[in-house]
Protein backbone atom coordinates (compact mmCIF):
# COMPACT_ATOMS: atom_id res chain seq x y z
CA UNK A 1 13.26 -6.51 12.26
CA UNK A 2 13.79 -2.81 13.82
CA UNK A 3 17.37 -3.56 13.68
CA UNK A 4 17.38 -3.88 9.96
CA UNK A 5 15.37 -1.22 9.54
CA UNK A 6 17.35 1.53 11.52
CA UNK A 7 20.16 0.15 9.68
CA UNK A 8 18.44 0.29 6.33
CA UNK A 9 17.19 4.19 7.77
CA UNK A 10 21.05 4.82 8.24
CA UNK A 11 22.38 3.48 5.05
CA UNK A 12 19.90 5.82 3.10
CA UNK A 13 21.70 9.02 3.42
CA UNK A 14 25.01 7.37 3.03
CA UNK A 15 26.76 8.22 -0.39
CA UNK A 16 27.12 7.09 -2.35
CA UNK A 17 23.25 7.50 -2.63
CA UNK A 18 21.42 4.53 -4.78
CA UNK A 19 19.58 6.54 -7.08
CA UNK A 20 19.82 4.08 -9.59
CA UNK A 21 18.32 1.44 -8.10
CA UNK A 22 16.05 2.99 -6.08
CA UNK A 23 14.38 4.11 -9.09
CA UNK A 24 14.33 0.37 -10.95
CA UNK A 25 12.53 -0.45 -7.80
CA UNK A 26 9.68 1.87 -7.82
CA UNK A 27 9.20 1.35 -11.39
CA UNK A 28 9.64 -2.14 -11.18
CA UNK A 29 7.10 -2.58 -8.14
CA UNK A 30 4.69 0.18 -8.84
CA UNK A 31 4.29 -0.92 -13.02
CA UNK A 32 3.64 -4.63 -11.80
CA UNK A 33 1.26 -3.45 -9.15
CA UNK A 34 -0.89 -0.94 -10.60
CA UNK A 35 -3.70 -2.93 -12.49
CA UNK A 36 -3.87 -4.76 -8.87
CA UNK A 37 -4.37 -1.23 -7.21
CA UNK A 38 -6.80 0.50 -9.88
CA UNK A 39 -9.21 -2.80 -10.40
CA UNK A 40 -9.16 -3.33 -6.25
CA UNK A 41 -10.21 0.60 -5.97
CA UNK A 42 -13.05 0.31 -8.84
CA UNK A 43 -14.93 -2.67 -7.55
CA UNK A 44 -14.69 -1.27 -3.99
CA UNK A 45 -15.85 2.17 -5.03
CA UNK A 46 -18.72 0.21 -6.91
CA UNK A 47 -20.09 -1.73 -4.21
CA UNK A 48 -19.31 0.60 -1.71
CA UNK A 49 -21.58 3.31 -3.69
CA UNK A 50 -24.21 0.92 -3.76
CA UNK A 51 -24.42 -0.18 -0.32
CA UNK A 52 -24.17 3.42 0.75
CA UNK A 53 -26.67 4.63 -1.19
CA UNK A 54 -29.57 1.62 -0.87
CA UNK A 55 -29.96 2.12 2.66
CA UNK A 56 -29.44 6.47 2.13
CA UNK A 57 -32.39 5.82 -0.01
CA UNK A 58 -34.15 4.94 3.21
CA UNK A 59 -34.16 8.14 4.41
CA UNK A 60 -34.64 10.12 1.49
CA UNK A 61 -30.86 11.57 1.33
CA UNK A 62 -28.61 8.91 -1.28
CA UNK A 63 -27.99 12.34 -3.56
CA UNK A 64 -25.23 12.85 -0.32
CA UNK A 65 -23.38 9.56 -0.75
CA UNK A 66 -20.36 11.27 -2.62
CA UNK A 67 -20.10 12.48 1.07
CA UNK A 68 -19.90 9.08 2.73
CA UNK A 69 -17.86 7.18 0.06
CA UNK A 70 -15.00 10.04 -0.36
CA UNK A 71 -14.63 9.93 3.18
CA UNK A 72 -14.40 6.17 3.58
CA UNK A 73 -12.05 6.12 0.69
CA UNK A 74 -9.64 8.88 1.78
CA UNK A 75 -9.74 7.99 5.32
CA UNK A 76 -9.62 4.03 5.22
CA UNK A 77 -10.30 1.54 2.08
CA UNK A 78 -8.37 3.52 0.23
CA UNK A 79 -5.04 2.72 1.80
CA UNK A 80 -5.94 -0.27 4.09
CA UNK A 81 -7.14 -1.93 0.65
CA UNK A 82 -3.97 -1.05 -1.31
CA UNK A 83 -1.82 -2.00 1.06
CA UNK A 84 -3.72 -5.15 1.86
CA UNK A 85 -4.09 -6.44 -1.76
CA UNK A 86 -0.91 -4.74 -3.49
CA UNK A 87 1.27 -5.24 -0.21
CA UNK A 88 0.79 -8.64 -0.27
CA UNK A 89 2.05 -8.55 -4.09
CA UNK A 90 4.94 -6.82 -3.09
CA UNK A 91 6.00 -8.46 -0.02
CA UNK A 92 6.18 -11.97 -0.95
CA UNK A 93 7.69 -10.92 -4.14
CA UNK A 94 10.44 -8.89 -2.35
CA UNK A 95 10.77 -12.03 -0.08
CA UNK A 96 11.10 -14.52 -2.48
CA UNK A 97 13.54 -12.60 -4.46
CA UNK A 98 15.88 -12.39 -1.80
CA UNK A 99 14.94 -15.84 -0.36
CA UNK A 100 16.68 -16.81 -3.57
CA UNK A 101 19.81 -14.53 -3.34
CA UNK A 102 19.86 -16.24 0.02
CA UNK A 103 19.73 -20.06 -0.65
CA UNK A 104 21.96 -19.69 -3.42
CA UNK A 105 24.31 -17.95 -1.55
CA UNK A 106 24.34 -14.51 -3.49
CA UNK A 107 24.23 -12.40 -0.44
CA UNK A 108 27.00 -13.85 1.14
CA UNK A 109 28.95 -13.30 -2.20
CA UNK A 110 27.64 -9.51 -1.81
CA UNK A 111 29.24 -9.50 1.86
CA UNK A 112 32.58 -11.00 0.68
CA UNK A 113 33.58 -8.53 -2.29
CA UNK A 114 32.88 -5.75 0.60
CA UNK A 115 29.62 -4.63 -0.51
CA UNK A 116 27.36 -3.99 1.96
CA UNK A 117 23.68 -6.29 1.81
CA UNK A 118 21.44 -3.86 3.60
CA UNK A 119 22.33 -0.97 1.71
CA UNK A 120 22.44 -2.57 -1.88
CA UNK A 121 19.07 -4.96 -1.48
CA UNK A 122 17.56 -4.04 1.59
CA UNK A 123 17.33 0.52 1.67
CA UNK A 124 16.40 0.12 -2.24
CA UNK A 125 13.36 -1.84 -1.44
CA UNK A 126 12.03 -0.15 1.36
CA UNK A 127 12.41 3.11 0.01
CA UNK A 128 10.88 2.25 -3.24
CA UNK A 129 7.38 0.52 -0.93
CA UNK A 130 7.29 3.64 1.02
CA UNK A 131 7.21 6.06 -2.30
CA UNK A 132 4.69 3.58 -4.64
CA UNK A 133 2.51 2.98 -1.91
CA UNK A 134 1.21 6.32 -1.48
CA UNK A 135 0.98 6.99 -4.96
CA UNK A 136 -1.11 3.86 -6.14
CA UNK A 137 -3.15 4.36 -3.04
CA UNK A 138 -3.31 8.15 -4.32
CA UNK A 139 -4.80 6.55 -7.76
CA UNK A 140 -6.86 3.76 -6.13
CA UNK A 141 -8.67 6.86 -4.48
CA UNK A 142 -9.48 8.85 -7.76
CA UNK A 143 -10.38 5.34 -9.81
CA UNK A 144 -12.67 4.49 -6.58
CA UNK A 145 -14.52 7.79 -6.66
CA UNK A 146 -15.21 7.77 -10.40
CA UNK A 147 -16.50 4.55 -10.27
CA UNK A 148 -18.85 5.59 -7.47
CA UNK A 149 -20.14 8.10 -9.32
CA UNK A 150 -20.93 6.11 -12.35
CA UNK A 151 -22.89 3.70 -9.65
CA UNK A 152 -24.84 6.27 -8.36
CA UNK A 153 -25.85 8.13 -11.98
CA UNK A 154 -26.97 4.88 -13.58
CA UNK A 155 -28.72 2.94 -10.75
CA UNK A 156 -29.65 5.82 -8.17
CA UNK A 157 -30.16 8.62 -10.91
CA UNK A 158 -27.56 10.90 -8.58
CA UNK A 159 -25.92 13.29 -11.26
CA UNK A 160 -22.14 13.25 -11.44
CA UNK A 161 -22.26 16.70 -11.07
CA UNK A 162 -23.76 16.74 -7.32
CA UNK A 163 -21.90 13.62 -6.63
CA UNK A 164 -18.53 15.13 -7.10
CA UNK A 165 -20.13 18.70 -5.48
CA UNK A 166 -21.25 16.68 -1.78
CA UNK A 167 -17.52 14.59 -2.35
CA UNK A 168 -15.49 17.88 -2.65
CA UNK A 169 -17.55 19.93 -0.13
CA UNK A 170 -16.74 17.64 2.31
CA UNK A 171 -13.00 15.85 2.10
CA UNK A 172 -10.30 18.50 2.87
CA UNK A 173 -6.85 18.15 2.35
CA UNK A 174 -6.38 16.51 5.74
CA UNK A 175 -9.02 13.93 4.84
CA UNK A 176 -6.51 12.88 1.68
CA UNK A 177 -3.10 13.49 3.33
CA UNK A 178 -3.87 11.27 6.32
CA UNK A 179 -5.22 8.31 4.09
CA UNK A 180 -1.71 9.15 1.96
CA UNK A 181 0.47 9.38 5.40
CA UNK A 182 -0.95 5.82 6.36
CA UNK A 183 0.07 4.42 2.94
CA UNK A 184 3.47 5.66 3.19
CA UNK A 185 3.38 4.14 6.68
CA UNK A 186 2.50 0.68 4.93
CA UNK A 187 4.66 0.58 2.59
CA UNK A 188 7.65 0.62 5.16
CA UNK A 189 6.19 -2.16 6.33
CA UNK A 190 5.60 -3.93 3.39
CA UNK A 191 8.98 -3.23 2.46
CA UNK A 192 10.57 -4.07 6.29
CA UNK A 193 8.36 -7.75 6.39
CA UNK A 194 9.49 -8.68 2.84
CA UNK A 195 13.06 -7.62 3.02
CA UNK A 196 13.36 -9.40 6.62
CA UNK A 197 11.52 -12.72 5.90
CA UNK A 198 13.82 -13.26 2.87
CA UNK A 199 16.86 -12.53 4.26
CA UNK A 200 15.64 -15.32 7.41
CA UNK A 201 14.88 -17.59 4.89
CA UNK A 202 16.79 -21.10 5.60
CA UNK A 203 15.80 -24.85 4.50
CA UNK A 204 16.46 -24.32 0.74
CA UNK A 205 13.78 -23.67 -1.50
CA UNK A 206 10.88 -24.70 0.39
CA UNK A 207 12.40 -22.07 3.18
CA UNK A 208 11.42 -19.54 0.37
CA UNK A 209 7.85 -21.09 0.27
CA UNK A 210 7.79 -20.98 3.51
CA UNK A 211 8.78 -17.63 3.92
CA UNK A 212 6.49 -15.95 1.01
CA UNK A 213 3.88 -17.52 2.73
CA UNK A 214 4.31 -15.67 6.19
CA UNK A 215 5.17 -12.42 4.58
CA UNK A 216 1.68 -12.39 3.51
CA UNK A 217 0.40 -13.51 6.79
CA UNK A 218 2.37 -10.85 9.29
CA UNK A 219 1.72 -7.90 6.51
CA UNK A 220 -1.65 -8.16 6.31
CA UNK A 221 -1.75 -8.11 10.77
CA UNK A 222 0.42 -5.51 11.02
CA UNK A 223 -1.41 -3.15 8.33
CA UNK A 224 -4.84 -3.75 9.80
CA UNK A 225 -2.79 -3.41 13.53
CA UNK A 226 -1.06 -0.14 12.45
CA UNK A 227 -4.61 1.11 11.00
CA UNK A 228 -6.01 1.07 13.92
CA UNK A 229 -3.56 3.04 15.97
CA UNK A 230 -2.76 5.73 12.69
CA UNK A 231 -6.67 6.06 12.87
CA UNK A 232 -6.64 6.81 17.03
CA UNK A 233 -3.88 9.00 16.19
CA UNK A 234 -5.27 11.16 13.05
CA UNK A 235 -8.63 11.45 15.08
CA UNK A 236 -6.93 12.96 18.29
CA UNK A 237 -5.23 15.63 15.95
């Protein structure tokens, strides 16, 4: 899997450069994924808001949760959810696209009229994961915070107004570019598991099956694996 992805690193900034259909990629990817990314973001700032601000209650300080819920969506749920729900669109997509192209032979073809496979199906992909993952984890954040607020004005009586003040007094730019960095992180993997389990796939078209299924499996470990150490690592800096 490395392999292919140093390969896939190299064949990026090769010309002649696929603009073309790097582009059909993200849009293709990003379009499909985005009511996935915005509805995940809403119902997670909504609970989230109301959990948060319940047991604030306790203690006499829920007009602060804007603090607590930008925080935990910039940091974390923001991009570990994304990348959880929308990766696992992606992935198995990716690897069931090119588990086709496989079993039928199609990347073979691609090999014999001297094109190279990694740099026409494989760089493409991965580049396009690692730009849409960011940005719908970018809008999950925004669609998660608005729908906190509307929580907190119509069951905790919190005006918008001080729950965007507490959110913006307290996330700086490090808070949103770390939660962005991790995304961007995620989406090579997405992109990396997907492209790699479809290119493994053998045993015809339940090998795809097979395959889509896994992708979902090992991309959902190694985001919550890689979470953990991009956390240890943001906190040390």
């Amino acid at each position: 899997m490395m392999v292919m992805l140093v390969r896939s690193i190299q064949r990026a900034f090769r010309k002649p450069l696929a603009l073309g259909e790097i582009s059909y990629q993200v849009v293709a990817l990003g379009a499909r994924s985005l009511s996935i990314a915005t509805l995940t973001a809403v119902f997670a700032g909504l609970v989230m808001t109301l959990q948060f601000a319940f047991f604030m209650a306790r203690f006499g300080i829920q007009h602060t949760v804007g603090k607590v819920v930008v925080l935990t969506l910039f940091r974390e749920l923001g991009p570990v959810l994304t990348a959880l729900t929308v990766g696992a669109r992606i992935g198995s997509g990716i690897t069931a696209e090119l588990g086709s192209m496989k079993v039928t032979e199609q990347i073979d073809a691609i090999s014999a009229l001297g094109a190279d496979p990694i740099k026409k199906l494989v760089t493409p992909r991965i580049l396009a994961c690692f730009i849409v993952m960011p940005a719908l984890t970018a809008l999950a954040d925004v669609f998660g915070l608005v729908a906190g607020a509307i929580v907190a004005s119509t069951q905790y009586d919190i005006p918008m107004q001080q729950y965007f003040r507490a959110a913006v007094e307290t996330a700086d730019l490090f808070d949103f570019s770390s939660g962005i960095a991790k995304a961007a992180v995620f989406g090579i993997i997405v992109g990396l598991v997907g492209c790699f389990k479809g290119f493994e796939v053998t045993g015809g078209t339940e090998g795809v099956g097979r395959a889509t299924t896994e992708t979902v499996a090992i991309t959902s470990v190694a985001v919550c694996l890689s979470d953990f150490f991009l956390t240890k690592l943001f906190l040390a800096l």
